[in-house]
Structures are given as C-alpha cells and as structure tokens.
C-alpha atoms as a PDB file:
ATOM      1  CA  UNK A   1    -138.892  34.292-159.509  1.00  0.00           C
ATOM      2  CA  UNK A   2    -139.005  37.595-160.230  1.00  0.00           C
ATOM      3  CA  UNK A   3    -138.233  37.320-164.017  1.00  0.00           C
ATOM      4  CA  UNK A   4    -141.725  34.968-163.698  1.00  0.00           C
ATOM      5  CA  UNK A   5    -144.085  37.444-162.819  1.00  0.00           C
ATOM      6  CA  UNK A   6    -142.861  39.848-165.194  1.00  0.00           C
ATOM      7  CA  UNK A   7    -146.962  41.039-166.356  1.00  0.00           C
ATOM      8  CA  UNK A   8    -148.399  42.748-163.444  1.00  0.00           C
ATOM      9  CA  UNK A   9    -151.497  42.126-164.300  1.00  0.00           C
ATOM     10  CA  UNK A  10    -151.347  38.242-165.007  1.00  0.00           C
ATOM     11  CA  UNK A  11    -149.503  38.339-161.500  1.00  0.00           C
ATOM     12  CA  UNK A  12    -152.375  40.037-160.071  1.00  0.00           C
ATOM     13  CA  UNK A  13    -154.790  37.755-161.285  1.00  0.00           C
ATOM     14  CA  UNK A  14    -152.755  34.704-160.268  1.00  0.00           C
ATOM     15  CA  UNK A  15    -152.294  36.052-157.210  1.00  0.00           C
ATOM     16  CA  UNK A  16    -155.568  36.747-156.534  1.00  0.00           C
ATOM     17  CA  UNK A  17    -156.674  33.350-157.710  1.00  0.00           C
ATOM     18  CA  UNK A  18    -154.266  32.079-155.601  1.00  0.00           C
ATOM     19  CA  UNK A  19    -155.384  33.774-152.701  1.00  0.00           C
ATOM     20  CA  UNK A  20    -159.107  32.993-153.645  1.00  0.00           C
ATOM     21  CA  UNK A  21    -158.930  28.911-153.578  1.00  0.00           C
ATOM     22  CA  UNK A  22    -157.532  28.824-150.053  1.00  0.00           C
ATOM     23  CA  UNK A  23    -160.154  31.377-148.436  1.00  0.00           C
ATOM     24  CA  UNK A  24    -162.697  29.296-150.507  1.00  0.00           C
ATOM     25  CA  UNK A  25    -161.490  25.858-148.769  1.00  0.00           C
ATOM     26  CA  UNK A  26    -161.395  27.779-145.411  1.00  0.00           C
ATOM     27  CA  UNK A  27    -164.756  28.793-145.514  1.00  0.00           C
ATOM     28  CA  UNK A  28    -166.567  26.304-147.082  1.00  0.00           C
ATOM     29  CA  UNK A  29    -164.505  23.225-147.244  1.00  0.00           C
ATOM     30  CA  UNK A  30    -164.696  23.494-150.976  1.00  0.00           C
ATOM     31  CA  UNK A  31    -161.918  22.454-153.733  1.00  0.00           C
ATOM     32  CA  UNK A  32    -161.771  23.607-157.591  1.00  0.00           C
ATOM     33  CA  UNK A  33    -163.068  21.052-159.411  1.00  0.00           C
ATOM     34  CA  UNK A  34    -162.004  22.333-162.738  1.00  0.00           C
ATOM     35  CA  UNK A  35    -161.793  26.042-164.283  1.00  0.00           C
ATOM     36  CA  UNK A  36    -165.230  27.136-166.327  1.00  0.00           C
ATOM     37  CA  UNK A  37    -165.357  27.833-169.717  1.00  0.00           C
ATOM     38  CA  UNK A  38    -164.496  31.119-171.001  1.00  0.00           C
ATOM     39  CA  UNK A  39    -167.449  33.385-171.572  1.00  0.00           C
ATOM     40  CA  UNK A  40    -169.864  31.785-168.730  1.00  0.00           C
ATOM     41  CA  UNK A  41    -169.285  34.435-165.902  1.00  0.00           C
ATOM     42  CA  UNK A  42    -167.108  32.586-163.473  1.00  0.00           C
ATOM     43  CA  UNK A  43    -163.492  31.305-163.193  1.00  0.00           C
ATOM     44  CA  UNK A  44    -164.114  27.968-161.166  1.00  0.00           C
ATOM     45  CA  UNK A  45    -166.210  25.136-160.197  1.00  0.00           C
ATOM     46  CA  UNK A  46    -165.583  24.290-156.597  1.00  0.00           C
ATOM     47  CA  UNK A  47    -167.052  21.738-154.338  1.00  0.00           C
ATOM     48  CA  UNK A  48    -166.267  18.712-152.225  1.00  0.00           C
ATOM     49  CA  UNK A  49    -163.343  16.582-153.034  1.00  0.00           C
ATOM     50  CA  UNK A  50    -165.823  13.971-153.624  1.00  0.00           C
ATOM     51  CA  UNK A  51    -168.038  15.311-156.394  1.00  0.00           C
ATOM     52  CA  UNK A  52    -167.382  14.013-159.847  1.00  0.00           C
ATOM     53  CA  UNK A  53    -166.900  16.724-162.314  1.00  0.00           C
ATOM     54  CA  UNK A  54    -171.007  16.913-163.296  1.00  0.00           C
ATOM     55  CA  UNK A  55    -171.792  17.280-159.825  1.00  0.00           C
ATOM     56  CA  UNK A  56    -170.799  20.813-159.844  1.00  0.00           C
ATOM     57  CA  UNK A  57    -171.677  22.736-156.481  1.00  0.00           C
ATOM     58  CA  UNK A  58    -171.009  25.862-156.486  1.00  0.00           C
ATOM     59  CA  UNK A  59    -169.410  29.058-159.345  1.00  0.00           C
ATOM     60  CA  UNK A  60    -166.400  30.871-158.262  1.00  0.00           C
ATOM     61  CA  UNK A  61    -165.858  34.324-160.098  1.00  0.00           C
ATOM     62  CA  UNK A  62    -162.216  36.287-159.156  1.00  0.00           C
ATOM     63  CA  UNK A  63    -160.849  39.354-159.269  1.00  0.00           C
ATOM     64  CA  UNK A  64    -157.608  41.076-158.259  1.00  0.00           C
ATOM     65  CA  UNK A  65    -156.977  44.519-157.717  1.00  0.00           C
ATOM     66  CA  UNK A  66    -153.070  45.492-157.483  1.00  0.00           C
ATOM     67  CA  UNK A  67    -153.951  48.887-155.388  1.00  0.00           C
ATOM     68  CA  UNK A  68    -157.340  50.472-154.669  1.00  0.00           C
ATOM     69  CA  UNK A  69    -159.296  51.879-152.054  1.00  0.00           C
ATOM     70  CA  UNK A  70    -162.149  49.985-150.623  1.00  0.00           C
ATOM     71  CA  UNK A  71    -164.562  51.655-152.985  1.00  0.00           C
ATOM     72  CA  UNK A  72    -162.932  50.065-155.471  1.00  0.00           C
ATOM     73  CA  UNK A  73    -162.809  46.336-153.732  1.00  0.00           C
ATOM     74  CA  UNK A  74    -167.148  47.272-153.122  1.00  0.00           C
ATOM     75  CA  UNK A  75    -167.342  48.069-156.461  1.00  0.00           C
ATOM     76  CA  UNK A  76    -165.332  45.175-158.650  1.00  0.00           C
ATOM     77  CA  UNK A  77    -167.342  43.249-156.013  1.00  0.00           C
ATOM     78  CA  UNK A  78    -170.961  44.201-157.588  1.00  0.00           C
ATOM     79  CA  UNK A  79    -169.718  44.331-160.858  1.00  0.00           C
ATOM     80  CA  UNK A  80    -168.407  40.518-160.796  1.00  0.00           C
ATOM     81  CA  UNK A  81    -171.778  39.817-159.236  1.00  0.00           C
ATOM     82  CA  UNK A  82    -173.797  41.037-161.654  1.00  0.00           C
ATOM     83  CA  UNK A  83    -171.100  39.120-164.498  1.00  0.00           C
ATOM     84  CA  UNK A  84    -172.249  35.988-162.700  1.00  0.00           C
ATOM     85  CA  UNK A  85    -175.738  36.242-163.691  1.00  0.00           C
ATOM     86  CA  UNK A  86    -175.021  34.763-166.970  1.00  0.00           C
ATOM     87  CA  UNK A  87    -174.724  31.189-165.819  1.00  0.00           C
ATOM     88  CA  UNK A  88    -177.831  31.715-163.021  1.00  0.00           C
ATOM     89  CA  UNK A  89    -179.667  29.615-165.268  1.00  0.00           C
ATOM     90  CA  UNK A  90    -177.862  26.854-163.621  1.00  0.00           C
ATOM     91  CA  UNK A  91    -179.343  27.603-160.194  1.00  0.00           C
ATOM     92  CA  UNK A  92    -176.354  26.969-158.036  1.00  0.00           C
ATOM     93  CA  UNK A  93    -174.831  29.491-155.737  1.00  0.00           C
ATOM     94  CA  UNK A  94    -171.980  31.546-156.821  1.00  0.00           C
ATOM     95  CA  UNK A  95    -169.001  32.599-154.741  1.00  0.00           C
ATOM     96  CA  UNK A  96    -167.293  36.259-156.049  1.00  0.00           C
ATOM     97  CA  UNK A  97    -164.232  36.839-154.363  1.00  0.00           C
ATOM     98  CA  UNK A  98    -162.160  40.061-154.845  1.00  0.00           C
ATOM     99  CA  UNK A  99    -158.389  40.506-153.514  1.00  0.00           C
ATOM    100  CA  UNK A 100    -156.683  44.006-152.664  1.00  0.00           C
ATOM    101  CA  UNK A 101    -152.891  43.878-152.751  1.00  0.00           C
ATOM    102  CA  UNK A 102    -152.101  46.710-151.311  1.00  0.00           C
ATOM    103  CA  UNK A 103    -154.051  47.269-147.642  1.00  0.00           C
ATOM    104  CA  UNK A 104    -154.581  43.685-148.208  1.00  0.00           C
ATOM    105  CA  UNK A 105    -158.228  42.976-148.367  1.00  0.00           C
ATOM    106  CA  UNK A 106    -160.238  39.930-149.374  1.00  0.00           C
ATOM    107  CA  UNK A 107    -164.131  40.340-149.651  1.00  0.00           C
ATOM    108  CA  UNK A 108    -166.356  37.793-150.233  1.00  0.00           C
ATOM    109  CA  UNK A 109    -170.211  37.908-151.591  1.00  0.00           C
ATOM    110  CA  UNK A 110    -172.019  34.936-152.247  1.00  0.00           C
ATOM    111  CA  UNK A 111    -175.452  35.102-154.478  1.00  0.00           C
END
C-alpha cells in the first residue's frame, strides 16, 4: 500500500477526492455521475443515482491540502470558487469542497 501512494501530492488529491464524494452523498444524497472535462472548472458531476448522464445536477470542484492552517483551507476555498465560474454559464449550482489532512478539516461552500 504504501509503495502505491508513493506522490504525495496525487495521494493528496485522491484522498481528498475520496473524502469529498462521501461528504457529498451525506449531505445531499448526491452520486458522481462522471468526472468533467479538463479545463471547465470542476472535477465532478454529481446528482441522483437516477439522472442519466445529460441530466447533470450539480459541479463538484476539489481540493486537498496535505497540512495548512485554516487560512489556508478559507483561502483554497475562495480560490476554487472563483475557478468555478468558468462553467456558470451552465446555471447549475456548484459544490467546492476542500480537505485538510492534518487537523483534519473538510469545508464546504456551495455557489
């Protein structure tokens, strides 16, 4: 396992993905669809096990931070929400979650 998750950084990410889907389905019921393309602003569509894949609910956009202070978690937090704006055009909510290793934290902002 440990030979795995060699990259700290891809392990952070994963992690925090990780981490992201189940708070997502805890507090909305919500289930990734499929993973965005590259480039629009967010990681994941998510919605009800139900949709089909064009009935997209909602954007998820995730971050991980290995160690940081809160300041950091606040920050990441606005800066992902402001990287969402590229797909607002689509006029569906966006979910930007942020995980802190360390402490551990998890905030969540939706726009």
């Amino acid at each position: 396992m440990i030979r795995t998750h060699g990259d700290v950084q891809a392990s952070t990410e994963h992690g925090a993905c990780a981490v992201a889907i189940l708070v997502t389905k805890k507090l909305t019921g919500f289930e990734v669809l499929e993973r965005s393309v590259k480039g629009t602003g967010f990681d994941y569509w998510v919605g009800k096990d139900e949709s089909l894949p064009f009935r997209r609910k909602t954007r998820l956009e995730v971050s991980g931070i290995l160690r940081g202070a809160l300041g950091d978690v606040e920050q990441r937090i606005s800066r992902k929400c402001r990287q969402t704006e590229r797909s607002d055009g689509m006029r569906l909510d966006a979910l930007v979650i942020v995980v802190e290793f360390s402490r551990p934290i998890v905030k969540v902002a939706k726009r």
